[in-house]
Structure formats: C-alpha cells, structure tokens
PDB file of N, CA and C in Angstrom:
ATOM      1  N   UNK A   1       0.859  -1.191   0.000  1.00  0.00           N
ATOM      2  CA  UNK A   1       0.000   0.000   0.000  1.00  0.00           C
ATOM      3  C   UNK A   1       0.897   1.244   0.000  1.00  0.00           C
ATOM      4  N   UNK A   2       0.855   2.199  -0.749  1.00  0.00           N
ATOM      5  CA  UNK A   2       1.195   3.475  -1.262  1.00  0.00           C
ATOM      6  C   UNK A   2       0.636   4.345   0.089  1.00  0.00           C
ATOM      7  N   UNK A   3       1.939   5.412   0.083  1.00  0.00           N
ATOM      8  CA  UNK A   3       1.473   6.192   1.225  1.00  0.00           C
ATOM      9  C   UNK A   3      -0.065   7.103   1.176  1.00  0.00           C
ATOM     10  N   UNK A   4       0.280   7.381  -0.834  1.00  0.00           N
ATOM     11  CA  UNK A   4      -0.937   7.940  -1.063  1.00  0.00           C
ATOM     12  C   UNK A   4      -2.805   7.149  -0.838  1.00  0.00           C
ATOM     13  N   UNK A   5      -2.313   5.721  -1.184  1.00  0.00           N
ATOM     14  CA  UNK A   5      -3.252   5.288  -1.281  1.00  0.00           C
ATOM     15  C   UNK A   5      -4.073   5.159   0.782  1.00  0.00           C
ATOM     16  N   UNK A   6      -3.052   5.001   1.698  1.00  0.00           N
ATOM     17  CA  UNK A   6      -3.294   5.238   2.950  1.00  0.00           C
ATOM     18  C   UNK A   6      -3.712   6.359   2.834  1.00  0.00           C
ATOM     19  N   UNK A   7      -3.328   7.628   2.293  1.00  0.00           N
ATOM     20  CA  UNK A   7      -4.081   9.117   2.682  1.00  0.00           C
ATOM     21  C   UNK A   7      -5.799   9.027   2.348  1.00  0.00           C
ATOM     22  N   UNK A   8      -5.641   8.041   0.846  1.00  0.00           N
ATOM     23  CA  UNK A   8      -7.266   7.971   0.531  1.00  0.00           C
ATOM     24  C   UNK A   8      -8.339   7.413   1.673  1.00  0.00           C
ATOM     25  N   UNK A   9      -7.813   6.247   2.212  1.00  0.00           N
ATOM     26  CA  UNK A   9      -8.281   5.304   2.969  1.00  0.00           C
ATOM     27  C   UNK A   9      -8.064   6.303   4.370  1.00  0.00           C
ATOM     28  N   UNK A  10      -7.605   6.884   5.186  1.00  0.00           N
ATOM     29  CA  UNK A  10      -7.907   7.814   6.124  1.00  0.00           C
ATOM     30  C   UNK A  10      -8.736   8.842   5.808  1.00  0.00           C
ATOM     31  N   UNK A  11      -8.525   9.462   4.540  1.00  0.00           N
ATOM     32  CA  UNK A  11      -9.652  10.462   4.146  1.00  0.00           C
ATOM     33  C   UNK A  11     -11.030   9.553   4.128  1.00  0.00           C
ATOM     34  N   UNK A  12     -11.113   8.359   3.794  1.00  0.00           N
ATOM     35  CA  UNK A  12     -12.489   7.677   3.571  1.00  0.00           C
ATOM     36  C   UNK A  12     -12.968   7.337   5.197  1.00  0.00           C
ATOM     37  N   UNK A  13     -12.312   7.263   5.886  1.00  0.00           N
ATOM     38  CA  UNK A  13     -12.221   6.599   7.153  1.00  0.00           C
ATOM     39  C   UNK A  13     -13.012   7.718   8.190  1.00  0.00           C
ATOM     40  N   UNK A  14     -12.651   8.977   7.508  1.00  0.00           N
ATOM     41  CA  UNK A  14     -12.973  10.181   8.382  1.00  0.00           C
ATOM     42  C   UNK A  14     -13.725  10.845   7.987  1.00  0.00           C
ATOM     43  N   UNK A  15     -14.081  10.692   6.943  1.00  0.00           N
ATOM     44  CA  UNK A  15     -15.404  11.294   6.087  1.00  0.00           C
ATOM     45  C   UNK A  15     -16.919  10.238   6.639  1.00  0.00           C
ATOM     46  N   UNK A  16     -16.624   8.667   6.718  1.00  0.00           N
ATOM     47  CA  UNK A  16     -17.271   8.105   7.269  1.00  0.00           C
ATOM     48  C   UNK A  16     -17.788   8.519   8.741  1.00  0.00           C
ATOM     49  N   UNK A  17     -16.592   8.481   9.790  1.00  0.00           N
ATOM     50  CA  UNK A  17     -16.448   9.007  11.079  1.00  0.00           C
ATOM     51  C   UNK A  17     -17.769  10.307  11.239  1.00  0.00           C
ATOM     52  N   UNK A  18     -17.516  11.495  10.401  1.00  0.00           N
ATOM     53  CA  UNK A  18     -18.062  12.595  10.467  1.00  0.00           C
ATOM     54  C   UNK A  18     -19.217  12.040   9.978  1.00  0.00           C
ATOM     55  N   UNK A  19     -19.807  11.565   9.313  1.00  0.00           N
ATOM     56  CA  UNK A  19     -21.324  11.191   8.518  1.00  0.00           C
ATOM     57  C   UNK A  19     -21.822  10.347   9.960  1.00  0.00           C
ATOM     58  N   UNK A  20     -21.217   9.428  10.505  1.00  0.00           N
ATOM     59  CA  UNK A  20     -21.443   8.463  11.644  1.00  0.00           C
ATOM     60  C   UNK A  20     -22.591   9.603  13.070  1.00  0.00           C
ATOM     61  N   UNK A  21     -21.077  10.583  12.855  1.00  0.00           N
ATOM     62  CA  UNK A  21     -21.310  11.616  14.355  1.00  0.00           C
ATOM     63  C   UNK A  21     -22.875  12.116  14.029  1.00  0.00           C
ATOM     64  N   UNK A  22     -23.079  12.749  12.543  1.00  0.00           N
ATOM     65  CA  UNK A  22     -24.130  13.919  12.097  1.00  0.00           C
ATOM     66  C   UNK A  22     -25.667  13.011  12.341  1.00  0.00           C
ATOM     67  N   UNK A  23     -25.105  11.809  12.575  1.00  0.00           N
ATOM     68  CA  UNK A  23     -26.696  10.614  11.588  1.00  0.00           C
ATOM     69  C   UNK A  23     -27.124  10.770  13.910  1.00  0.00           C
ATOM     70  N   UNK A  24     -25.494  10.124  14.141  1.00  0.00           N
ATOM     71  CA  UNK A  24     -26.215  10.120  16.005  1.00  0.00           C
ATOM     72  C   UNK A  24     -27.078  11.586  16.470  1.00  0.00           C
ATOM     73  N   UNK A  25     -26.228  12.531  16.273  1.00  0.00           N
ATOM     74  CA  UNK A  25     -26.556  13.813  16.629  1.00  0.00           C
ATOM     75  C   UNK A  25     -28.331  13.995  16.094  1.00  0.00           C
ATOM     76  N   UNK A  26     -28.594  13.863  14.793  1.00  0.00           N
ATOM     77  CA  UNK A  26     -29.878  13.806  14.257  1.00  0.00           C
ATOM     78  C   UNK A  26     -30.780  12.896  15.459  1.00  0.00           C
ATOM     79  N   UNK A  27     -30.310  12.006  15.529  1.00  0.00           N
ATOM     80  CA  UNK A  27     -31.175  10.495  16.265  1.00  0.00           C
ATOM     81  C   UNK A  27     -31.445  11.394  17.420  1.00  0.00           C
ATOM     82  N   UNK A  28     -29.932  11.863  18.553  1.00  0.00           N
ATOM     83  CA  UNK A  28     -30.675  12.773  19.587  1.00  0.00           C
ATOM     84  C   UNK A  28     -31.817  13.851  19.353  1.00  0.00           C
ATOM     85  N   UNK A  29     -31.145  14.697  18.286  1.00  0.00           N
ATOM     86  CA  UNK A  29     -32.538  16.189  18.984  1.00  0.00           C
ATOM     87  C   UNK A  29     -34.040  14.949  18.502  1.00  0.00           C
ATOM     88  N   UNK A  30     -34.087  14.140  17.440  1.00  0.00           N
ATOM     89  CA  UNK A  30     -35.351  13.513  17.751  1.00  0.00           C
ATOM     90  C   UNK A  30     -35.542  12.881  18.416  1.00  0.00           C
ATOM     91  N   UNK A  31     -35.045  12.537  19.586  1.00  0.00           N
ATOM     92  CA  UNK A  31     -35.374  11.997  20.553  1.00  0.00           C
ATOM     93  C   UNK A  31     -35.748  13.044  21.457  1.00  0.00           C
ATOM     94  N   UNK A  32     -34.997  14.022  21.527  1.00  0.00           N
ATOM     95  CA  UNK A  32     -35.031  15.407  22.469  1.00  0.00           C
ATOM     96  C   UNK A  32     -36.621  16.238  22.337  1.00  0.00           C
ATOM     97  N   UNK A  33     -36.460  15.764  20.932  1.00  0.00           N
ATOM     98  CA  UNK A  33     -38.142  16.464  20.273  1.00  0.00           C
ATOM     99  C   UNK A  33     -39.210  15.750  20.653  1.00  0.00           C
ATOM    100  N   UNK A  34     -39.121  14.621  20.584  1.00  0.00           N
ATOM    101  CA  UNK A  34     -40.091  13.217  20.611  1.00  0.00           C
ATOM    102  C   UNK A  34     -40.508  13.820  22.343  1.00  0.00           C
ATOM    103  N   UNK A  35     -39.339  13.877  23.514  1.00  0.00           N
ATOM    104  CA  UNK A  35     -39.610  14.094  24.975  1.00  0.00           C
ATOM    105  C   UNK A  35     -40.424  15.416  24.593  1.00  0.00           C
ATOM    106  N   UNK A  36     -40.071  16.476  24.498  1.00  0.00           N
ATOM    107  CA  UNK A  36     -40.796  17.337  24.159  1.00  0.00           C
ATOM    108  C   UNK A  36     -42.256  17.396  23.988  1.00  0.00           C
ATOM    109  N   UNK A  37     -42.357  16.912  22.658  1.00  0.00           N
ATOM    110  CA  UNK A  37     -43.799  16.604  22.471  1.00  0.00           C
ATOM    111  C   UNK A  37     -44.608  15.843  23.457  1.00  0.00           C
ATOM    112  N   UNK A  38     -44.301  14.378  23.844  1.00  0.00           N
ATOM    113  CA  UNK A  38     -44.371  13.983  24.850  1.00  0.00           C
ATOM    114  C   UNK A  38     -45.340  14.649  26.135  1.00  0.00           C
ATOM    115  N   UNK A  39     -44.115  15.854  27.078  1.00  0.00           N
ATOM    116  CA  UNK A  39     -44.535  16.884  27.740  1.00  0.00           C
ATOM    117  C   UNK A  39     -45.033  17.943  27.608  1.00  0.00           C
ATOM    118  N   UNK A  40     -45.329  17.921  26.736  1.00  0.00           N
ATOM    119  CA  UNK A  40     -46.368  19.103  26.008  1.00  0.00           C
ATOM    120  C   UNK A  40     -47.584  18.832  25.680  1.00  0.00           C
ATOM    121  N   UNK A  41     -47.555  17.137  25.293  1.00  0.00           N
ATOM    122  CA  UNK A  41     -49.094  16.534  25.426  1.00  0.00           C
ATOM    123  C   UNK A  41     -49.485  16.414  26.750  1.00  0.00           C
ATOM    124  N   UNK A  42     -48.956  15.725  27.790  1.00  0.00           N
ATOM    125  CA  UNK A  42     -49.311  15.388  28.816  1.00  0.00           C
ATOM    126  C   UNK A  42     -49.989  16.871  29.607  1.00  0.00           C
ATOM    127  N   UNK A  43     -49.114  17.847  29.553  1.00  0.00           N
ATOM    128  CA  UNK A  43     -49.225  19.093  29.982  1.00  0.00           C
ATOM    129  C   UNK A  43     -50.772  19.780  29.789  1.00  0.00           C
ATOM    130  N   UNK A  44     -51.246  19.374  28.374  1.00  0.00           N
ATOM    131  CA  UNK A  44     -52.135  19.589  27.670  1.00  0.00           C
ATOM    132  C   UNK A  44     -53.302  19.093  28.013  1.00  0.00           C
ATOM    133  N   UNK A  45     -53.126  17.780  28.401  1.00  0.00           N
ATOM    134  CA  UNK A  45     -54.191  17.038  28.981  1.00  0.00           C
ATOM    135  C   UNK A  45     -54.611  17.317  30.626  1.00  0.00           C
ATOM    136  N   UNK A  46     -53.518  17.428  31.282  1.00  0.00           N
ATOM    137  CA  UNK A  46     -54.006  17.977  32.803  1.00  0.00           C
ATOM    138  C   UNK A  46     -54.338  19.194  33.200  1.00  0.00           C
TER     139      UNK A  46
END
C-alpha cells in the first residue's frame, strides 16, 4: 500500500467518522423532540 493510497483510505475513514457523528446527533434532537412533544401533550391534557 502506497502512502498515497493510505491518505485515501484515512480520508475515507474520516469522512465516514463525520457522517457516523451527524446521523447520532440527528437520532438525539429527535429523541429530544419526541420528549418534548411527549410533555407538552401530557401538559395539555391535565
């Protein structure tokens, strides 16, 4: 393996990494939203 071809394969590695972080981060605020709504129904009802 070529040093260059390692630069590709770390660039792919970390481009993955960052797509990984953005997809969790998404999953939280809808989860964050989901509680939200949640307490905003309940709130609604009492």
């Amino acid at each position: 393996m070529t040093i260059e071809e390692m630069k590709a394969l770390l660039a792919k590695i970390a481009d993955t990494a960052i797509k990984a972080q953005e997809l969790d981060d998404i999953r939280r605020a809808r989860q964050a939203l989901n509680i939200i709504w949640v307490d905003a129904g309940e709130s609604v009802r009492s």
